[in-house]
Protein backbone atom coordinates (compact mmCIF):
# COMPACT_ATOMS: atom_id res chain seq x y z
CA UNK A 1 88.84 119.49 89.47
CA UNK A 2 89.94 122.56 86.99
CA UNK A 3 90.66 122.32 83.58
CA UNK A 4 93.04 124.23 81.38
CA UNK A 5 95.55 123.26 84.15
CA UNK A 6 96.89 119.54 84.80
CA UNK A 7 94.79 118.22 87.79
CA UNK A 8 97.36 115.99 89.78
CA UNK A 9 95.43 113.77 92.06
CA UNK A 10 97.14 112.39 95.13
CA UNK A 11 95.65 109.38 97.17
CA UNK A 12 96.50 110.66 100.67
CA UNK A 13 98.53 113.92 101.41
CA UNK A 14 102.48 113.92 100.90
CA UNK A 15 105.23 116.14 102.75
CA UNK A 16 103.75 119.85 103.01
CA UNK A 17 106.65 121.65 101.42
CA UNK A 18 106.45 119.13 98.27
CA UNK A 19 102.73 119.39 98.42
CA UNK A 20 103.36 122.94 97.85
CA UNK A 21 105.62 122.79 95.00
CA UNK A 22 103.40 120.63 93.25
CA UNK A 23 100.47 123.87 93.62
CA UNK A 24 102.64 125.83 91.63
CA UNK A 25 102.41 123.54 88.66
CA UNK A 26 98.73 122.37 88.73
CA UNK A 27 95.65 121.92 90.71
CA UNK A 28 96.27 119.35 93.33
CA UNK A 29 93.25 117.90 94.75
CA UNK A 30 94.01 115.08 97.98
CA UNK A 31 91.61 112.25 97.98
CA UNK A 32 89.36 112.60 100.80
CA UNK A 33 89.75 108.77 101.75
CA UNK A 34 91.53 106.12 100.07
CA UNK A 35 88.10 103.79 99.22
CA UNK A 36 87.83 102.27 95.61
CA UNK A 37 84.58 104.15 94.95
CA UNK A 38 86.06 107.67 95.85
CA UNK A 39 88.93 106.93 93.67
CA UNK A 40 87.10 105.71 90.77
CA UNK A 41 85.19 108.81 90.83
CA UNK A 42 88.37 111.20 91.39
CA UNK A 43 90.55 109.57 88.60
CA UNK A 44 88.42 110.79 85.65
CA UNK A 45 89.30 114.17 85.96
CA UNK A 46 93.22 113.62 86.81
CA UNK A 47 96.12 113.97 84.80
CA UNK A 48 98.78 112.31 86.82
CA UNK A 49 97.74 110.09 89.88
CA UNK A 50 100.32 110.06 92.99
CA UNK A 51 99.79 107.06 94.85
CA UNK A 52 100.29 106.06 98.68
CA UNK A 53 96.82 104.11 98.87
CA UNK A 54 95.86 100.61 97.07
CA UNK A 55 94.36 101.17 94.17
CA UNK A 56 91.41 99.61 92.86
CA UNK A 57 91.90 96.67 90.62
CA UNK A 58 89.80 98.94 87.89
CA UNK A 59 91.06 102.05 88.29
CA UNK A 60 92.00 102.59 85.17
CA UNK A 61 89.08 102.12 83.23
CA UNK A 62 87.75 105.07 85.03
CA UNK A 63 90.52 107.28 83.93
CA UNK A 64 89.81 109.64 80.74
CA UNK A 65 93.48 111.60 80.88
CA UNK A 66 95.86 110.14 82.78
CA UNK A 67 99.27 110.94 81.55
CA UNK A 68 100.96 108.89 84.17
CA UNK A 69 101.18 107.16 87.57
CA UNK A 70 103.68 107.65 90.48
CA UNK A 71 104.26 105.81 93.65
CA UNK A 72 104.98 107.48 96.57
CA UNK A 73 107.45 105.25 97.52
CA UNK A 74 109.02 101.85 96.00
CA UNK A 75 106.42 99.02 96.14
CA UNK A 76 104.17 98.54 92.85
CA UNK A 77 101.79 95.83 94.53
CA UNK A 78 99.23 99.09 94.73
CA UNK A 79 99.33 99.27 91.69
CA UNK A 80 97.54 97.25 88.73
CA UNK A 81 100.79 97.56 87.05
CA UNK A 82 99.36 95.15 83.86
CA UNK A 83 96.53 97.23 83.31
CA UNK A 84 98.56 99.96 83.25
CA UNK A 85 101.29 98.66 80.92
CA UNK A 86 98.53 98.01 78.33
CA UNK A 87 97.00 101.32 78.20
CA UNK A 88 100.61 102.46 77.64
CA UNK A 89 100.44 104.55 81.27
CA UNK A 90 103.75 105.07 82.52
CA UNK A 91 104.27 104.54 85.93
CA UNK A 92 107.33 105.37 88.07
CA UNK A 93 108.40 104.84 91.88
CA UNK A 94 110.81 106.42 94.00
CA UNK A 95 113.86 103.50 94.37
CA UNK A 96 116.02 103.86 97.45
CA UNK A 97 114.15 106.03 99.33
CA UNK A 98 113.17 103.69 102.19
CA UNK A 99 116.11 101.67 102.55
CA UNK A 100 117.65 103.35 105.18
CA UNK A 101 114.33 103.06 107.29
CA UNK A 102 114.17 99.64 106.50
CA UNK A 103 116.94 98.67 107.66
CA UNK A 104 117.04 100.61 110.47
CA UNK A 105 114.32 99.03 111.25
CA UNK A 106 115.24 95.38 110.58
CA UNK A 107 118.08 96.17 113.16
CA UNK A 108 115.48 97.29 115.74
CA UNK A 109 114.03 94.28 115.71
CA UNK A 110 117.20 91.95 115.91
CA UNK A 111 118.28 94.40 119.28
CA UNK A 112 114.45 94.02 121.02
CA UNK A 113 114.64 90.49 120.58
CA UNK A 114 117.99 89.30 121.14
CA UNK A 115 118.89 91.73 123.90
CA UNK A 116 115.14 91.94 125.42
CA UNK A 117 115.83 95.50 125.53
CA UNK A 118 111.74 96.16 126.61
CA UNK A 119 112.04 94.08 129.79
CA UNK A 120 115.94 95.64 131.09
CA UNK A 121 114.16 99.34 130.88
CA UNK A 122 113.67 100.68 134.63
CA UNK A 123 109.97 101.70 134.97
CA UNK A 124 110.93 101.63 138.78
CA UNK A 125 114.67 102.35 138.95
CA UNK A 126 115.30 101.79 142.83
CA UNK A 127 113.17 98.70 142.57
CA UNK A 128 113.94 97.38 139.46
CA UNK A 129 117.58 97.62 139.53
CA UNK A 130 118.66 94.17 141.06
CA UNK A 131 116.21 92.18 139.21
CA UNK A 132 116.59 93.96 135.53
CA UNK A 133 120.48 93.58 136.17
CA UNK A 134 119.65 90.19 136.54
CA UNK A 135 118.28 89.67 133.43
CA UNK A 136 120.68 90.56 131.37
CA UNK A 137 122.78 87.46 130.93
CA UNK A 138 119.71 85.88 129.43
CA UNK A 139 120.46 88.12 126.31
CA UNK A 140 122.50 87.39 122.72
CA UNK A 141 124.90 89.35 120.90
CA UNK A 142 124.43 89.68 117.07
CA UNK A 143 128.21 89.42 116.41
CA UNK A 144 129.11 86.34 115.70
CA UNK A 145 125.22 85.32 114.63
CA UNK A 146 124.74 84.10 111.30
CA UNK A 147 122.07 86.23 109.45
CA UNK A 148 120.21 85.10 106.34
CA UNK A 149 118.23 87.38 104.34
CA UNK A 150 115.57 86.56 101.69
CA UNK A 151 115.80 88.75 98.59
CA UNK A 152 118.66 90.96 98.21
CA UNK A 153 117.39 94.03 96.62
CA UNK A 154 118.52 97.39 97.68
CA UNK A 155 117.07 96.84 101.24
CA UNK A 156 118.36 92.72 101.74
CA UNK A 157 122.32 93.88 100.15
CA UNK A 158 121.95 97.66 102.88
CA UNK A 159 121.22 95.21 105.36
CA UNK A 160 124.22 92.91 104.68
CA UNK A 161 126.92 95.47 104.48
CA UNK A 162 125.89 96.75 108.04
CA UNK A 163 125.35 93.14 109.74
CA UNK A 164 128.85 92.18 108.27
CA UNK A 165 130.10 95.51 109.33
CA UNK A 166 128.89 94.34 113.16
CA UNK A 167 130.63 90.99 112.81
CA UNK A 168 127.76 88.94 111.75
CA UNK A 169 127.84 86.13 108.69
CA UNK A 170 125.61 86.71 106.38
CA UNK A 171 123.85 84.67 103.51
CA UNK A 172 121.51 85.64 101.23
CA UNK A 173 118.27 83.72 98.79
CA UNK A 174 118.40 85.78 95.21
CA UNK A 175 117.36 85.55 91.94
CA UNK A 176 120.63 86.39 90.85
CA UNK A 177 123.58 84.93 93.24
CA UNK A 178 125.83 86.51 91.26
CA UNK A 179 124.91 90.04 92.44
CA UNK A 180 125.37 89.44 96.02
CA UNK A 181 127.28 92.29 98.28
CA UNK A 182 131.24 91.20 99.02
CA UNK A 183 131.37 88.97 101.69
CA UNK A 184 127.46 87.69 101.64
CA UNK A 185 127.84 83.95 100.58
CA UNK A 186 124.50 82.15 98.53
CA UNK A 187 122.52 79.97 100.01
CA UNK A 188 119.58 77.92 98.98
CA UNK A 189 116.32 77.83 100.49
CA UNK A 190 116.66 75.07 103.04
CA UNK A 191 120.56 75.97 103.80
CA UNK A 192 119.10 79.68 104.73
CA UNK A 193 116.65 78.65 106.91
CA UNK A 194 118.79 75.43 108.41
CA UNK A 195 121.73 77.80 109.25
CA UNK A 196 120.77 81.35 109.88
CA UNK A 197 120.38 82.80 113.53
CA UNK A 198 118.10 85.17 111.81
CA UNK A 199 116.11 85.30 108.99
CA UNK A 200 115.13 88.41 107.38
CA UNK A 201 112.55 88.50 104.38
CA UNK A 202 112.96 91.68 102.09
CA UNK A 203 111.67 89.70 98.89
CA UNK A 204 108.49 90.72 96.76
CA UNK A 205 105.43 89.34 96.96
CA UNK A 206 105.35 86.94 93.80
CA UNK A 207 103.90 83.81 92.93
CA UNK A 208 107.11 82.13 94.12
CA UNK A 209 107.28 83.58 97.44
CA UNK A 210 103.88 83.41 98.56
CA UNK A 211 103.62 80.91 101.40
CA UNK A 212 107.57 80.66 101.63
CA UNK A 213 107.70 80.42 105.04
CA UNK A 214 105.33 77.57 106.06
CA UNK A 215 105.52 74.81 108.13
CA UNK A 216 107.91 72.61 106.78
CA UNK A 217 110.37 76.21 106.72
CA UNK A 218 109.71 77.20 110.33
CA UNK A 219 110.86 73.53 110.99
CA UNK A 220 114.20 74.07 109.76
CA UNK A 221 115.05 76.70 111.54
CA UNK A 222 116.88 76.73 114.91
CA UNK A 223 114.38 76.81 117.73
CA UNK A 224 116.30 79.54 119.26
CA UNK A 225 115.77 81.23 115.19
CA UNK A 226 114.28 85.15 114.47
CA UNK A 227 112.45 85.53 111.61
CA UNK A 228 111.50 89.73 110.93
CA UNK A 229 109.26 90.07 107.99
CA UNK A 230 109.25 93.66 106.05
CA UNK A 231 108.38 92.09 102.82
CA UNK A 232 104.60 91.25 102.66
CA UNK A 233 102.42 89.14 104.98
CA UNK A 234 101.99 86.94 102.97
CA UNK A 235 105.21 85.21 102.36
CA UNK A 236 104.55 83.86 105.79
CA UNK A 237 102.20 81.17 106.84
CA UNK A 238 100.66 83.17 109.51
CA UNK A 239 98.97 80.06 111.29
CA UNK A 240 102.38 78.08 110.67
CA UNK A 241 104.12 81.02 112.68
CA UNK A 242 101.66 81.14 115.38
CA UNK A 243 101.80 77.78 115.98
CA UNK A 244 105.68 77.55 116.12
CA UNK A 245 105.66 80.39 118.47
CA UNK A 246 103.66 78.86 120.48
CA UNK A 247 105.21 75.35 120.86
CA UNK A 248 108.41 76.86 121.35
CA UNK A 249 109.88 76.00 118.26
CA UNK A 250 111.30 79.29 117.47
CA UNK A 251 112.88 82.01 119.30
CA UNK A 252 110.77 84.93 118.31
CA UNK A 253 109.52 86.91 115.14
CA UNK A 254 109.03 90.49 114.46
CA UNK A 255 105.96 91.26 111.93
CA UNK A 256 105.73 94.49 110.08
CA UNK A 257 103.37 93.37 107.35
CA UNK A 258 100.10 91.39 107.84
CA UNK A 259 97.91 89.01 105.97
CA UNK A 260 95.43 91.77 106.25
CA UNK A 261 95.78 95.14 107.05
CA UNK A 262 94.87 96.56 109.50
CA UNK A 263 95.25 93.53 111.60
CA UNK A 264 91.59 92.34 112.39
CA UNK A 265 90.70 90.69 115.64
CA UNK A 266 91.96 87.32 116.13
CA UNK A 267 94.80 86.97 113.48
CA UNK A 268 97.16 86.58 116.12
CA UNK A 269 96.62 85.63 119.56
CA UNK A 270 96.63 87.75 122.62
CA UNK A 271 99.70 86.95 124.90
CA UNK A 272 101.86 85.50 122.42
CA UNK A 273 105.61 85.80 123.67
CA UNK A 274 108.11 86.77 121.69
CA UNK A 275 106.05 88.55 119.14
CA UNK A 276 106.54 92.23 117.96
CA UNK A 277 104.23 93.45 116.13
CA UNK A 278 104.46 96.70 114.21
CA UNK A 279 101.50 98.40 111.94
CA UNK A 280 104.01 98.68 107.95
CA UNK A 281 106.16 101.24 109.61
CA UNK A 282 109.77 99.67 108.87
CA UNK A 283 110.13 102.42 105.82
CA UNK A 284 108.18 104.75 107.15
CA UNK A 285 110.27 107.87 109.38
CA UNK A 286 110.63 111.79 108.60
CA UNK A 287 113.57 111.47 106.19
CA UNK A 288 112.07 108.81 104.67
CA UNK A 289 109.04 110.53 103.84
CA UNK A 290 110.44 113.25 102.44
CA UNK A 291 112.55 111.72 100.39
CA UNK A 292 109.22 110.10 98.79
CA UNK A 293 107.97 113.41 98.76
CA UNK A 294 110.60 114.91 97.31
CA UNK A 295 111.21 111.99 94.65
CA UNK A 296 107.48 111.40 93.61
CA UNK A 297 107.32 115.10 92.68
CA UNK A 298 110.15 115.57 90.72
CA UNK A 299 108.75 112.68 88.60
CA UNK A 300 105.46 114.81 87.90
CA UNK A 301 107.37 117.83 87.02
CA UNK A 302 108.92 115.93 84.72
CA UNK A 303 105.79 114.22 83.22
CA UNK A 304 104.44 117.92 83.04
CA UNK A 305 107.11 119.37 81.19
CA UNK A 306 106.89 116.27 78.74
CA UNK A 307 109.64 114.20 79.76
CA UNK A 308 110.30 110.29 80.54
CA UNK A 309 110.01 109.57 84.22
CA UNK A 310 113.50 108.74 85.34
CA UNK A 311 112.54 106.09 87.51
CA UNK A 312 109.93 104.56 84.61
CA UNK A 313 109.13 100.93 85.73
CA UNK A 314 107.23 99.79 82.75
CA UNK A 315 109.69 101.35 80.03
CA UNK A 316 108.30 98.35 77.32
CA UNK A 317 105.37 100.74 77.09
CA UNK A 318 107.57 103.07 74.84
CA UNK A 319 108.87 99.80 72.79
């Protein structure tokens, strides 16, 4: 890395064009691969770190300079966000700028599920007409469905304006009740899970959600239920899932976040009906990415030309 000029480290490459806007304000230098060691190593010579990789627990005791941290995106769980707060680092994210993918996504899901959209597409269309055709009747509408989402952030209150918008009833599990959309109604834990058609987890990964969805939760719902996870893996009991799946005890699940990532070899098993399975996508598209891009790097022009990130998500650092 150079000195005399900020270095601005970035843990896997961002949208080109932003890429090149931050050039014109430092010395960018991409991390060749996201592994703790090559981090470790990289960080000393940074003054601002962009982040899209998980970061070593100790990263910042490696770090000589660092003037401040931003996410490429809106989760903090790769980030050591204590450590951080106690060195007085500021770190910022870009809210908002995956909702819209999200949800998209979230919607995806309901539609391959619930109208088995995979098995009605003609591979064959002479020969598949007459039996695909008679397929369809086997399929749901949302409207009408009750949907219950777990956490309404940004992403869980999106979601409810456009399944209320298609004629669906939708409750929500939130810190703050209070805060819900119009027209979502609260709902406790077992009412959610008791009541919902489908249940969509958007929550963070805390102490309080971790294992959520386990047996005795799976067993509440209807065995005809959905459950879509974009949250973290593990707010589900994957083995609990499995097993329900299995039995027939729920009508299907869509999985874009794993107990471990990648997914290794034998967390779920082959042939498992009813199962989609996705590799953390759901925020992920073009527009989305750019508007990471776009958003991360307005925060280090701002740290550059010595000002407060606007997004700062430890602000007690400054107290």
């Amino acid at each position: 890395m150079k000195t005399g000029i900020p270095n601005i480290l970035l843990t896997n490459a961002i949208q080109q064009d932003e890429q090149a806007r931050l050039a014109q304000n430092g010395h960018v230098v991409v991390a060749p691969n996201a592994q703790a060691d090559t981090l470790r190593e990289l960080v000393a010579h940074a003054d601002v770190l962009v982040v899209r990789a998980k970061l070593p627990d100790d990263i910042f005791n490696h770090q000589k300079r660092l003037r401040g941290v931003v996410r490429h995106g809106v989760g903090l769980d790769m980030i050591p966000m204590q450590h951080a707060t106690a060195l007085k680092i500021p770190v910022a994210n870009v809210p908002g700028s995956n909702t819209a993918s999200v949800v998209e996504y979230c919607l995806n899901a309901m539609f391959y599920l619930q109208r088995n959209m995979q098995a009605l597409a003609l591979l064959h269309p002479v020969d598949d007409w007459l039996p695909k055709r008679a397929r369809a009747d086997r399929a749901l509408e949302l409207h009408g469905q009750t949907l219950g989402i777990v956490g309404v952030g940004a992403i869980g209150g999106a979601l409810a304006k456009v399944a209320l918008a298609m004629g669906m009833t939708v409750i929500g599990l939130a810190r703050r009740p209070g805060s819900l959309p119009a027209g979502m109604n609260p709902a406790d834990q077992q009412t959610l899970f008791s009541t919902a058609d489908v249940v969509v987890l958007t929550c963070p990964l805390t102490a309080e959600t971790r294992g959520m969805v386990d047996a005795p939760a799976l067993a509440l719902m209807k065995p005809e239920a959905l459950l879509i996870n974009v949250s973290r893996g593990p707010v589900v009991d994957t083995a609990a899932l499995v097993e329900a799946l299995q039995k027939g005890r729920l009508g299907g699940a869509a999985l874009d976040v794993h107990d471990t990532q990648p997914i290794p070899q034998g967390l779920y098993p082959s042939g498992l009906q009813r199962l989609l399975l996705t590799p953390h996508v759901a925020g992920i598209t073009h527009s989305s990415m750019a508007r990471m891009s776009r958003g991360a790097v307005d925060e280090v022009l701002r740290l550059l030309r010595g000002e407060r990130f606007v997004n700062l998500v430890n602000p007690q650092i400054f107290q």
